[in-house]
PDB file of N, CA and C in Angstrom:
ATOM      1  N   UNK A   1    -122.199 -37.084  46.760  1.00  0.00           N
ATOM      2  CA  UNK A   1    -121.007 -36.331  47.022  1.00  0.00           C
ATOM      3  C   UNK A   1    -121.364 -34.887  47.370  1.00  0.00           C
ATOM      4  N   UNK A   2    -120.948 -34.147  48.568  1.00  0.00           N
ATOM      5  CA  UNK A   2    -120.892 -32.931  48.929  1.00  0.00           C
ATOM      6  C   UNK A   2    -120.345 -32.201  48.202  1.00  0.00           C
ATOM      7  N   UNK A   3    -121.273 -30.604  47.734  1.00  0.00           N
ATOM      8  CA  UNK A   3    -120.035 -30.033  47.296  1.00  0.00           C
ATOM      9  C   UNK A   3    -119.166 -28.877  47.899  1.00  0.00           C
ATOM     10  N   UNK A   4    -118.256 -29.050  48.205  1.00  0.00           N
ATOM     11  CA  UNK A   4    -117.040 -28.157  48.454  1.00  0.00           C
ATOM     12  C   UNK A   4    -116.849 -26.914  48.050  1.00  0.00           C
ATOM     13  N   UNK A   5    -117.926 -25.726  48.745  1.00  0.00           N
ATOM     14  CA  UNK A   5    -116.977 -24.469  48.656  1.00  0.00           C
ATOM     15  C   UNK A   5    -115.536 -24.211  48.384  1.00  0.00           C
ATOM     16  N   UNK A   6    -115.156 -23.169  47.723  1.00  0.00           N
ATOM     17  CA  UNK A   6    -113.453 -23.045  47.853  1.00  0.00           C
ATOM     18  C   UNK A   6    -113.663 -22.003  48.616  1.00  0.00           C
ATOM     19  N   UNK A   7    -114.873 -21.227  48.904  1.00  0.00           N
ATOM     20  CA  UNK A   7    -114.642 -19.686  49.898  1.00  0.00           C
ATOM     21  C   UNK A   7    -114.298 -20.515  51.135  1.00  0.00           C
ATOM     22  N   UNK A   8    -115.046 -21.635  52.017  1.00  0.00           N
ATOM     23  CA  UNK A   8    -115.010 -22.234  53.012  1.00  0.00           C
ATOM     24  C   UNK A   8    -113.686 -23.146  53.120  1.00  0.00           C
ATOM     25  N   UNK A   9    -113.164 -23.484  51.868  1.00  0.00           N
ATOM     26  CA  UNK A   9    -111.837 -23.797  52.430  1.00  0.00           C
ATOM     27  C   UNK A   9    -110.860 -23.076  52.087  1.00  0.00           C
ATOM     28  N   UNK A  10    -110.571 -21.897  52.172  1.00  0.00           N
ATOM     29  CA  UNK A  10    -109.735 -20.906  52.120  1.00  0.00           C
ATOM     30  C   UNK A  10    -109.868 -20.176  53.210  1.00  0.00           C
ATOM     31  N   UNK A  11    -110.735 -20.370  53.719  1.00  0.00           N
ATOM     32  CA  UNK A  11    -110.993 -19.594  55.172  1.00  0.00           C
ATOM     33  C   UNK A  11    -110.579 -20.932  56.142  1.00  0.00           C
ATOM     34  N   UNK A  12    -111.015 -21.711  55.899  1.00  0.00           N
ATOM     35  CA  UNK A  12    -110.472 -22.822  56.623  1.00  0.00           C
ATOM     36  C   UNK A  12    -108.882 -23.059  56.893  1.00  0.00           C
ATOM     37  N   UNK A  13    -108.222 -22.892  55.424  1.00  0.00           N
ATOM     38  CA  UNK A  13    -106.983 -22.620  55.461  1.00  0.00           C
ATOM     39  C   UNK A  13    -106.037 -21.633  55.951  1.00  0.00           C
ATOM     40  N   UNK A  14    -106.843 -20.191  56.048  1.00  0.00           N
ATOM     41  CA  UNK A  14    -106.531 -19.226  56.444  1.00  0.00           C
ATOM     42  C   UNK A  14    -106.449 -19.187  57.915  1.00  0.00           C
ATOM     43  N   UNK A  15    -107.158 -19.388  58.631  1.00  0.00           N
ATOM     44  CA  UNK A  15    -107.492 -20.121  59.969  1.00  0.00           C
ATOM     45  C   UNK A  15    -106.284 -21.109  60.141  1.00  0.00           C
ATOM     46  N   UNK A  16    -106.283 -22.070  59.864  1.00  0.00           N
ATOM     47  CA  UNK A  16    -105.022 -22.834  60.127  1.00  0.00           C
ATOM     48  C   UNK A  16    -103.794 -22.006  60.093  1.00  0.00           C
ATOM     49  N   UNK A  17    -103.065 -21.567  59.165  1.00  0.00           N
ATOM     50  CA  UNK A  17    -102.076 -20.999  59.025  1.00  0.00           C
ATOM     51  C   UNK A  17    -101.920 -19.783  58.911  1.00  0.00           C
ATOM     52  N   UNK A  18    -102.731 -19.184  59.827  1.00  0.00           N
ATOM     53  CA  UNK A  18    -102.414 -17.738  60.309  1.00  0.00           C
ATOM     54  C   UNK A  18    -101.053 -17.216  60.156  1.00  0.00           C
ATOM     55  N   UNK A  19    -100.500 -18.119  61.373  1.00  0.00           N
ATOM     56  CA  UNK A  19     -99.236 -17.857  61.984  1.00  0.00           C
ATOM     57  C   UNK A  19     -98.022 -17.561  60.805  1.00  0.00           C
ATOM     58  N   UNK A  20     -98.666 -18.911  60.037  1.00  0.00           N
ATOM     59  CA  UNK A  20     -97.607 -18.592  59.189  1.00  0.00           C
ATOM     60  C   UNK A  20     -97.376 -17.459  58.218  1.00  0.00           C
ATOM     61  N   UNK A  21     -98.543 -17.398  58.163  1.00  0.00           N
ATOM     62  CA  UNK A  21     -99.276 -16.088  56.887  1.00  0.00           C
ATOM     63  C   UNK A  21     -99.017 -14.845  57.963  1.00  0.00           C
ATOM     64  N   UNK A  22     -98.827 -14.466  58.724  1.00  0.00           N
ATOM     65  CA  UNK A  22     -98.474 -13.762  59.696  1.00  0.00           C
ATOM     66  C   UNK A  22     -96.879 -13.697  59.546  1.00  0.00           C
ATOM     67  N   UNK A  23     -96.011 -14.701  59.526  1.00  0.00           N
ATOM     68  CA  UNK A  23     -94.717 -14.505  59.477  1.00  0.00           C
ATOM     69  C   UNK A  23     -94.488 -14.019  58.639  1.00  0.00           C
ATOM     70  N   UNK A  24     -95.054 -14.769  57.605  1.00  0.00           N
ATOM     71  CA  UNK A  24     -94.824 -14.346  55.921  1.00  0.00           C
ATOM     72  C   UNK A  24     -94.700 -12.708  55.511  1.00  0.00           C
ATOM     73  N   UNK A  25     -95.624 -12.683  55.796  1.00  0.00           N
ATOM     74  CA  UNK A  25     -95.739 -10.938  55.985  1.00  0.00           C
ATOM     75  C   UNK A  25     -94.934  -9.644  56.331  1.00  0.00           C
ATOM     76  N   UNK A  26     -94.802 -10.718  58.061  1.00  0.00           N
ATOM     77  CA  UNK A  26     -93.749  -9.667  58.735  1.00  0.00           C
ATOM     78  C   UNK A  26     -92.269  -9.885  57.690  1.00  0.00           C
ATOM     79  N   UNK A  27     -92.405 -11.242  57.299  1.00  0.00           N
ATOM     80  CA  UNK A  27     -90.485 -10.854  56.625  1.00  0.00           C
ATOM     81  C   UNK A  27     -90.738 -10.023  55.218  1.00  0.00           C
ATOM     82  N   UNK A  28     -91.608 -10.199  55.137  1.00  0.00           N
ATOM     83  CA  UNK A  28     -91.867  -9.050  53.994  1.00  0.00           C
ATOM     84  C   UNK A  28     -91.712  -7.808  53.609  1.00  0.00           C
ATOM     85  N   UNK A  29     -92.744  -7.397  54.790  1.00  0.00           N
ATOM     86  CA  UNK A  29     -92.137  -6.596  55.089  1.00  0.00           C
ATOM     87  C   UNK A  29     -90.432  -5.336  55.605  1.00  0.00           C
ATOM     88  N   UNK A  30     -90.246  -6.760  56.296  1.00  0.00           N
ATOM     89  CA  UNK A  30     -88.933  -6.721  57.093  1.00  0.00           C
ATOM     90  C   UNK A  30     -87.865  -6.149  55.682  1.00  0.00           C
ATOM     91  N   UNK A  31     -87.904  -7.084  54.761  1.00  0.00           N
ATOM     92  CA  UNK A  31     -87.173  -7.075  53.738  1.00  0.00           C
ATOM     93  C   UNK A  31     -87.297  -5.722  53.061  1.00  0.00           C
ATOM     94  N   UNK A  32     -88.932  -5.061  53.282  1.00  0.00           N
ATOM     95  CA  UNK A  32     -88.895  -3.953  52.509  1.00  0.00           C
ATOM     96  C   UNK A  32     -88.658  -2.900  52.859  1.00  0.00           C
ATOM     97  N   UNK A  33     -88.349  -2.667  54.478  1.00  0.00           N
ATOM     98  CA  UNK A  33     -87.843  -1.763  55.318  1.00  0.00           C
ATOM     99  C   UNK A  33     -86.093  -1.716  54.764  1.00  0.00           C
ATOM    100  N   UNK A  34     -85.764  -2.932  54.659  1.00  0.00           N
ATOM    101  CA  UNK A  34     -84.248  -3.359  54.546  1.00  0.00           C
ATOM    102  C   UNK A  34     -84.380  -2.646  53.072  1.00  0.00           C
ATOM    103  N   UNK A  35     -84.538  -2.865  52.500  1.00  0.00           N
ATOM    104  CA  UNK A  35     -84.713  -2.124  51.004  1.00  0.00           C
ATOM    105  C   UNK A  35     -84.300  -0.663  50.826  1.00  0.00           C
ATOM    106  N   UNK A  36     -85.540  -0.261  51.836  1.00  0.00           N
ATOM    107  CA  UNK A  36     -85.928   1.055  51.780  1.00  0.00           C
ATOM    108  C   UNK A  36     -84.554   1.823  52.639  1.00  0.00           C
ATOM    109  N   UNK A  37     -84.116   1.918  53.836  1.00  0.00           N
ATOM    110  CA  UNK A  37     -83.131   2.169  54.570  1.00  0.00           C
ATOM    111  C   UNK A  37     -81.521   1.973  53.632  1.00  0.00           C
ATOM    112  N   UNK A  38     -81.802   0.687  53.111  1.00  0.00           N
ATOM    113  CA  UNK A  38     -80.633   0.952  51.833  1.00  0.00           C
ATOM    114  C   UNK A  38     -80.067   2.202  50.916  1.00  0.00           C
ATOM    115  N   UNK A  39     -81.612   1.825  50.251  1.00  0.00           N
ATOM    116  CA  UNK A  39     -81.454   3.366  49.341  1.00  0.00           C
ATOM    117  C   UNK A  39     -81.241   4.802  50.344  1.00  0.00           C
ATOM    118  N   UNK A  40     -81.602   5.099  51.563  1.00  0.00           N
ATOM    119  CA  UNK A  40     -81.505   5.785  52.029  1.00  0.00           C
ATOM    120  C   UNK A  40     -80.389   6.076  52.206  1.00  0.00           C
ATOM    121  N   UNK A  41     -79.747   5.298  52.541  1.00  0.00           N
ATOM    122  CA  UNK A  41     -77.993   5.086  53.328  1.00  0.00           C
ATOM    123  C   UNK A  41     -77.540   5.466  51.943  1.00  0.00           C
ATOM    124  N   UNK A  42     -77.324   5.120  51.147  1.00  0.00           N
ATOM    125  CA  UNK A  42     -76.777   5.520  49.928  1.00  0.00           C
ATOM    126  C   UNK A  42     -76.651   7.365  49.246  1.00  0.00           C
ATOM    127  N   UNK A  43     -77.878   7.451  49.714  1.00  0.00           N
ATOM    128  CA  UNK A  43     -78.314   8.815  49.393  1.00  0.00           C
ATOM    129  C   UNK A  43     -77.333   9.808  49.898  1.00  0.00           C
ATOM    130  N   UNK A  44     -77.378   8.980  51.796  1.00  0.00           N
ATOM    131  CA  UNK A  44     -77.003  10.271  52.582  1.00  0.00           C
ATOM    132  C   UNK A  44     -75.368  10.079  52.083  1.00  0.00           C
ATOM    133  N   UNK A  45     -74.514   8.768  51.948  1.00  0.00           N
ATOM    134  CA  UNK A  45     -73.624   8.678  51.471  1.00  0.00           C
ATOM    135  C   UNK A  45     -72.996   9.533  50.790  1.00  0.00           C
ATOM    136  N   UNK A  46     -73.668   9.501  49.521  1.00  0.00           N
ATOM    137  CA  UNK A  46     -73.615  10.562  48.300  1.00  0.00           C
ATOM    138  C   UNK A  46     -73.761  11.442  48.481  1.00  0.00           C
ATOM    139  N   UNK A  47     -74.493  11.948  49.114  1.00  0.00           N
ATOM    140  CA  UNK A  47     -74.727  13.613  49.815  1.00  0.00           C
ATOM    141  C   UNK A  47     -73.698  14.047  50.393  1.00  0.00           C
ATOM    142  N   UNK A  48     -72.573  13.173  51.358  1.00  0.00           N
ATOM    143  CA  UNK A  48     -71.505  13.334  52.763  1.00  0.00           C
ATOM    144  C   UNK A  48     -70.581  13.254  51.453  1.00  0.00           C
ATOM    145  N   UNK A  49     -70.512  12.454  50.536  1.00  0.00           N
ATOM    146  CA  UNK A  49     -68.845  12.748  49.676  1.00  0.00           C
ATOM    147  C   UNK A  49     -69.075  14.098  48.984  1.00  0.00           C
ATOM    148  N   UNK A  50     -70.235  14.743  48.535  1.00  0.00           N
ATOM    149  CA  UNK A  50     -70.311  16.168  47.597  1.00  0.00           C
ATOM    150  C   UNK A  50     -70.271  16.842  48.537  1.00  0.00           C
ATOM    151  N   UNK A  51     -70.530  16.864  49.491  1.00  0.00           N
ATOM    152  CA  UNK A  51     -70.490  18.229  50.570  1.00  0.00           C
ATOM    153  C   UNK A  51     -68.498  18.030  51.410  1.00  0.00           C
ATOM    154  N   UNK A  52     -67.840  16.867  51.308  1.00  0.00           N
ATOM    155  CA  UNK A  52     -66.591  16.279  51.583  1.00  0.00           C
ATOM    156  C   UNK A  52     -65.800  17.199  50.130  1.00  0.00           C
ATOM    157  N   UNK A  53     -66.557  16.623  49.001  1.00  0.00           N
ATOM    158  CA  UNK A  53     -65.832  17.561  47.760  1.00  0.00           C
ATOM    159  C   UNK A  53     -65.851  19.507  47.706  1.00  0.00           C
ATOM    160  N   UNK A  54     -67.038  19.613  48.095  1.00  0.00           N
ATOM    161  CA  UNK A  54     -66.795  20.929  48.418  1.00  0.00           C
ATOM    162  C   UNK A  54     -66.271  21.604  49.823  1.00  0.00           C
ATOM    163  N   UNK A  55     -66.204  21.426  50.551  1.00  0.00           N
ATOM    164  CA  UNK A  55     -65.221  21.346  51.644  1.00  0.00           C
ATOM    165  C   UNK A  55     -63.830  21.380  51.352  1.00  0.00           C
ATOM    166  N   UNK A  56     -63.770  20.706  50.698  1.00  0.00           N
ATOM    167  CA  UNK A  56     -62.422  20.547  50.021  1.00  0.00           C
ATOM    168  C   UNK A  56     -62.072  21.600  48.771  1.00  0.00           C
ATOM    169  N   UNK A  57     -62.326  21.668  48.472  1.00  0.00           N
ATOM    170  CA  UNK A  57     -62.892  23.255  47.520  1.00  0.00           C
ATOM    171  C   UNK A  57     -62.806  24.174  48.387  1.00  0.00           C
ATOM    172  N   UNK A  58     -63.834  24.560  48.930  1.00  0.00           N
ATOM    173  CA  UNK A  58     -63.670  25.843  49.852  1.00  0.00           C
ATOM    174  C   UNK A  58     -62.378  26.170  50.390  1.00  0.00           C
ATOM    175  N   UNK A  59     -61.461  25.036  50.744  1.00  0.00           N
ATOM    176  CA  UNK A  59     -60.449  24.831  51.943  1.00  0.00           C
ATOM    177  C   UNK A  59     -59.318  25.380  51.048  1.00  0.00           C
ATOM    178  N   UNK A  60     -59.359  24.948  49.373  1.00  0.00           N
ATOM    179  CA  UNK A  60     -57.875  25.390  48.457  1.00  0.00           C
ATOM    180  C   UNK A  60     -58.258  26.906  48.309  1.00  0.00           C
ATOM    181  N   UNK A  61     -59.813  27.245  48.192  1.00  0.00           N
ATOM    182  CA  UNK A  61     -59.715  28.942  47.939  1.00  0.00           C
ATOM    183  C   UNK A  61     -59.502  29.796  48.760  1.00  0.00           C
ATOM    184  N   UNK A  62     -59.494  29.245  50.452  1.00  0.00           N
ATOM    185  CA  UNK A  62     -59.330  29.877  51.581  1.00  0.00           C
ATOM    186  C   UNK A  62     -57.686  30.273  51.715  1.00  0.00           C
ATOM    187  N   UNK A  63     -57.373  29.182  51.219  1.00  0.00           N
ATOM    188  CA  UNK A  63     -55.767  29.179  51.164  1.00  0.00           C
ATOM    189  C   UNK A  63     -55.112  29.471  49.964  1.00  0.00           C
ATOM    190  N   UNK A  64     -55.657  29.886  48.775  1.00  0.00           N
ATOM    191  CA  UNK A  64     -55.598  31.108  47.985  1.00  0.00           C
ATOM    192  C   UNK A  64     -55.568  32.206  48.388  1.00  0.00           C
ATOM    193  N   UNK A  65     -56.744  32.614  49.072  1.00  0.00           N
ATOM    194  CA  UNK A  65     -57.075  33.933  49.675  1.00  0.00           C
ATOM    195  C   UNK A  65     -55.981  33.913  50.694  1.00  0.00           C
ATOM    196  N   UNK A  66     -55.586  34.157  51.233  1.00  0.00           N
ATOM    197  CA  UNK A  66     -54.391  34.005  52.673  1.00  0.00           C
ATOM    198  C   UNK A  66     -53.115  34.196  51.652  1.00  0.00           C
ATOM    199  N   UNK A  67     -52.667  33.714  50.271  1.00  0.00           N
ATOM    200  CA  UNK A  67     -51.567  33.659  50.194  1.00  0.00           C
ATOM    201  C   UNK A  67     -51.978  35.052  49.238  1.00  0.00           C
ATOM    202  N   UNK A  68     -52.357  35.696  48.541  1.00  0.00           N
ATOM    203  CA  UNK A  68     -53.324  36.624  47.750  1.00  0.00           C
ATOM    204  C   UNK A  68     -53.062  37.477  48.788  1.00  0.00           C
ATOM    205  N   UNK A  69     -53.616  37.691  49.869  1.00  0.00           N
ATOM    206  CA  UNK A  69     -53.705  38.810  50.961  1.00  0.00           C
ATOM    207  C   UNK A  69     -52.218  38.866  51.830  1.00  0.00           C
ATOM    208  N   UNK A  70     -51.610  37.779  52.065  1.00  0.00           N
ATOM    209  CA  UNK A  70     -50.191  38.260  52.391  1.00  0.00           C
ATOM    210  C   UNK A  70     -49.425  38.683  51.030  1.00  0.00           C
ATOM    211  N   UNK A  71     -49.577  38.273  49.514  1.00  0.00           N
ATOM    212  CA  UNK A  71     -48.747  39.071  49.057  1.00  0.00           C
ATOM    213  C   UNK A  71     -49.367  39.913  48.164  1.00  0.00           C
ATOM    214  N   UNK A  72     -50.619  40.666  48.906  1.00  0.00           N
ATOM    215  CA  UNK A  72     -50.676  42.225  48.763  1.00  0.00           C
ATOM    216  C   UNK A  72     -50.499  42.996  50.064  1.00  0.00           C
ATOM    217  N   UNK A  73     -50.212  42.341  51.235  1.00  0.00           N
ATOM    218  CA  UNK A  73     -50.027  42.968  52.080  1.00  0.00           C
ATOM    219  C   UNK A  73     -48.677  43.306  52.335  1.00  0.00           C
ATOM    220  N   UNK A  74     -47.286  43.398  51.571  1.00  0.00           N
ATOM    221  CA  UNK A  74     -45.987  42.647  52.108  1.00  0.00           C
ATOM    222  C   UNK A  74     -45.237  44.279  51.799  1.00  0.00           C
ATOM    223  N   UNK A  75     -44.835  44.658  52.314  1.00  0.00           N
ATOM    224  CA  UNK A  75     -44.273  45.670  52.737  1.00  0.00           C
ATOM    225  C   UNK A  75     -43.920  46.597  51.779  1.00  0.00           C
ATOM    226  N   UNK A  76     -42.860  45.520  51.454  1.00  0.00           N
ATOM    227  CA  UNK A  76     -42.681  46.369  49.765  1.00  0.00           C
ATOM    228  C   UNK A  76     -43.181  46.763  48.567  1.00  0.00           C
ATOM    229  N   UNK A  77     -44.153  45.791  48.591  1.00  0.00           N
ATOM    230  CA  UNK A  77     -45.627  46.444  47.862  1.00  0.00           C
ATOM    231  C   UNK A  77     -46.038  47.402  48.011  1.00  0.00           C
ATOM    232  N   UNK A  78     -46.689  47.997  49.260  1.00  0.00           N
ATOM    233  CA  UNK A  78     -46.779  48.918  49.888  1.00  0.00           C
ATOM    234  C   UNK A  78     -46.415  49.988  50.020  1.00  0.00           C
ATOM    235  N   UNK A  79     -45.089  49.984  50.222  1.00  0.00           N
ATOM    236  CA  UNK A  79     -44.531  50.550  50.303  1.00  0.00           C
ATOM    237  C   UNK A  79     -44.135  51.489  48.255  1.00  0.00           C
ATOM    238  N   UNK A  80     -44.220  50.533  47.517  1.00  0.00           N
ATOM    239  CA  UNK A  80     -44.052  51.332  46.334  1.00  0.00           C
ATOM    240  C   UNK A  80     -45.364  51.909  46.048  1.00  0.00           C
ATOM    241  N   UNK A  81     -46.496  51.421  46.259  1.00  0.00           N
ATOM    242  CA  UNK A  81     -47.760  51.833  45.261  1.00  0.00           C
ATOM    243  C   UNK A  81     -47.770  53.284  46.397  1.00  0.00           C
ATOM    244  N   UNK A  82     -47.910  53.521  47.649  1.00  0.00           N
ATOM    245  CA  UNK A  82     -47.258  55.101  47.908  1.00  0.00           C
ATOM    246  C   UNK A  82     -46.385  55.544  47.372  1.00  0.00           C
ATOM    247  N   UNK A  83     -45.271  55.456  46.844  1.00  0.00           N
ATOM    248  CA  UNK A  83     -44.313  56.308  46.503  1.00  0.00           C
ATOM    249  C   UNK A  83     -45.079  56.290  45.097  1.00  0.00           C
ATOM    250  N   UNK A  84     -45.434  56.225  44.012  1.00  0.00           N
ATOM    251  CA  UNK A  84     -45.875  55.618  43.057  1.00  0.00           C
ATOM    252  C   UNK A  84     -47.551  56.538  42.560  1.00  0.00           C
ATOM    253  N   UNK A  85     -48.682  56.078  43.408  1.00  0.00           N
ATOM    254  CA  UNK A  85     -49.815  56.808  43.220  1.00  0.00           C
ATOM    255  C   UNK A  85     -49.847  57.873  44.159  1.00  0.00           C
ATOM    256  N   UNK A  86     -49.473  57.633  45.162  1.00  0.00           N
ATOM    257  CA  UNK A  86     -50.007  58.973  46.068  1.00  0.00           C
ATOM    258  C   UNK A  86     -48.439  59.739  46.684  1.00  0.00           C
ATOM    259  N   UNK A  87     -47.302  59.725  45.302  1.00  0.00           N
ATOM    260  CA  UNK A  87     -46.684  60.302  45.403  1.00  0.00           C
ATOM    261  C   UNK A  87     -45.849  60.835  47.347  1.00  0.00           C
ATOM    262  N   UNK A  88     -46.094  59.923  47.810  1.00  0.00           N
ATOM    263  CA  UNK A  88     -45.551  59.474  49.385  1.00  0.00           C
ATOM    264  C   UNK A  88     -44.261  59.221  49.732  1.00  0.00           C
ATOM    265  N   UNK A  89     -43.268  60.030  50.161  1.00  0.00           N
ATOM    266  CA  UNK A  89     -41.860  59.512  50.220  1.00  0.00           C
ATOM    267  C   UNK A  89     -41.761  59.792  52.303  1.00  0.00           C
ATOM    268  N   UNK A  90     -40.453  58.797  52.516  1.00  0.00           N
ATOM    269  CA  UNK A  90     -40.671  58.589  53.608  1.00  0.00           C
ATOM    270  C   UNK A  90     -39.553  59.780  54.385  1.00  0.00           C
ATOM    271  N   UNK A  91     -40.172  60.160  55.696  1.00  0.00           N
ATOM    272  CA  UNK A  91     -39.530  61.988  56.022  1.00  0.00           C
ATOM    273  C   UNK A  91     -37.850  61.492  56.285  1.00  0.00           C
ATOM    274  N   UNK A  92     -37.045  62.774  55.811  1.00  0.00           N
ATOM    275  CA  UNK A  92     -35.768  62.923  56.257  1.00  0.00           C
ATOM    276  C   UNK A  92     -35.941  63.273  57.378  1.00  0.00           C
ATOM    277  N   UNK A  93     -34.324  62.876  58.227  1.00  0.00           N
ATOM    278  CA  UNK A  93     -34.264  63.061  59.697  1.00  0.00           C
ATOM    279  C   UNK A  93     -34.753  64.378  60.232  1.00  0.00           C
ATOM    280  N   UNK A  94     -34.487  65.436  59.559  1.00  0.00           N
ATOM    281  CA  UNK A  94     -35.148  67.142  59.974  1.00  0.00           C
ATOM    282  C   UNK A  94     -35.902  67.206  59.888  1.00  0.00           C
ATOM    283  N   UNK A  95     -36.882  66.586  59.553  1.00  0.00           N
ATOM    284  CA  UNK A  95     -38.290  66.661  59.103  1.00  0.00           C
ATOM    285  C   UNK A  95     -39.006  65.864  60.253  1.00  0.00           C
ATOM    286  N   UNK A  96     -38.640  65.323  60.937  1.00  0.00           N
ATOM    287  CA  UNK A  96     -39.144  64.225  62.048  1.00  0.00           C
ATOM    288  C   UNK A  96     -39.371  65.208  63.168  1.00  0.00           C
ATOM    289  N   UNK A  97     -40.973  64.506  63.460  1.00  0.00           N
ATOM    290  CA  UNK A  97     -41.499  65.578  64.505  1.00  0.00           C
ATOM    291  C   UNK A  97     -41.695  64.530  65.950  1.00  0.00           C
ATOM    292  N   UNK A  98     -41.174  64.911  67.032  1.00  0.00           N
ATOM    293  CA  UNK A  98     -41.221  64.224  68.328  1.00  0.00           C
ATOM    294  C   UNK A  98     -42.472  64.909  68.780  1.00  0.00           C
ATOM    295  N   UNK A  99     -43.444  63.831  69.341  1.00  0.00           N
ATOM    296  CA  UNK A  99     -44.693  64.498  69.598  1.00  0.00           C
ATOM    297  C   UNK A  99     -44.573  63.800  71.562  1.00  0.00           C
ATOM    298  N   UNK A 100     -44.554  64.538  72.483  1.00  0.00           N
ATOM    299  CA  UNK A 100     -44.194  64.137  74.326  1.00  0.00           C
ATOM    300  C   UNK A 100     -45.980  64.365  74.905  1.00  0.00           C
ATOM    301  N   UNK A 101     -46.036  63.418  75.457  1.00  0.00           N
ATOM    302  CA  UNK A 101     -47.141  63.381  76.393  1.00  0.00           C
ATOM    303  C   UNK A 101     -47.140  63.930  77.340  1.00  0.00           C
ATOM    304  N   UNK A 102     -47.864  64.813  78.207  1.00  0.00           N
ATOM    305  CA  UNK A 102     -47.859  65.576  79.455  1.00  0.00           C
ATOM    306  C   UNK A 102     -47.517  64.753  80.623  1.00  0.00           C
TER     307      UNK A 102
END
């Protein structure tokens, strides 16, 4: 009876079914690309709703600010904190100066 390497038939085998051992591989791979691109997608996901949440944030303080600045800007406001700190009253008719351009 001969005896039978297993290095020589594993190479033997290997040889035969390349192809397949070749496929094998590539879906293996394939799968671990698919894996990997997953977690990725997820990431950026999660990243696009916190930057969506602050956006959204920014957008209520912008529109704070706007309603804040029209009502310190509103006339009558204004109009008292002159009369008030810098003692400012508005001129009687004799007092009104017409200024004419040449």
């Amino acid at each position: 009876m001969s005896q039978i390497r297993l290095t020589q038939v594993i190479l033997r085998d290997w040889r035969r079914y390349r192809l397949a051992l070749l496929l094998m591989f590539a879906c293996l791979l394939t799968a671990l690309a698919v894996v990997h691109s997953s977690h990725v997608n997820r990431q950026l996901i999660s990243s696009h709703n916190q930057l969506d949440q602050q956006r959204d944030n920014l957008d209520i303080e912008w529109r704070n600010l706007l309603l804040e600045q029209r009502a310190l800007s509103e006339h009558s406001r204004v109009e008292a904190i002159a009369n008030s700190r810098l003692q400012m009253r508005r001129p009687s008719g004799d007092r009104d100066v017409m200024v004419t351009l040449p």
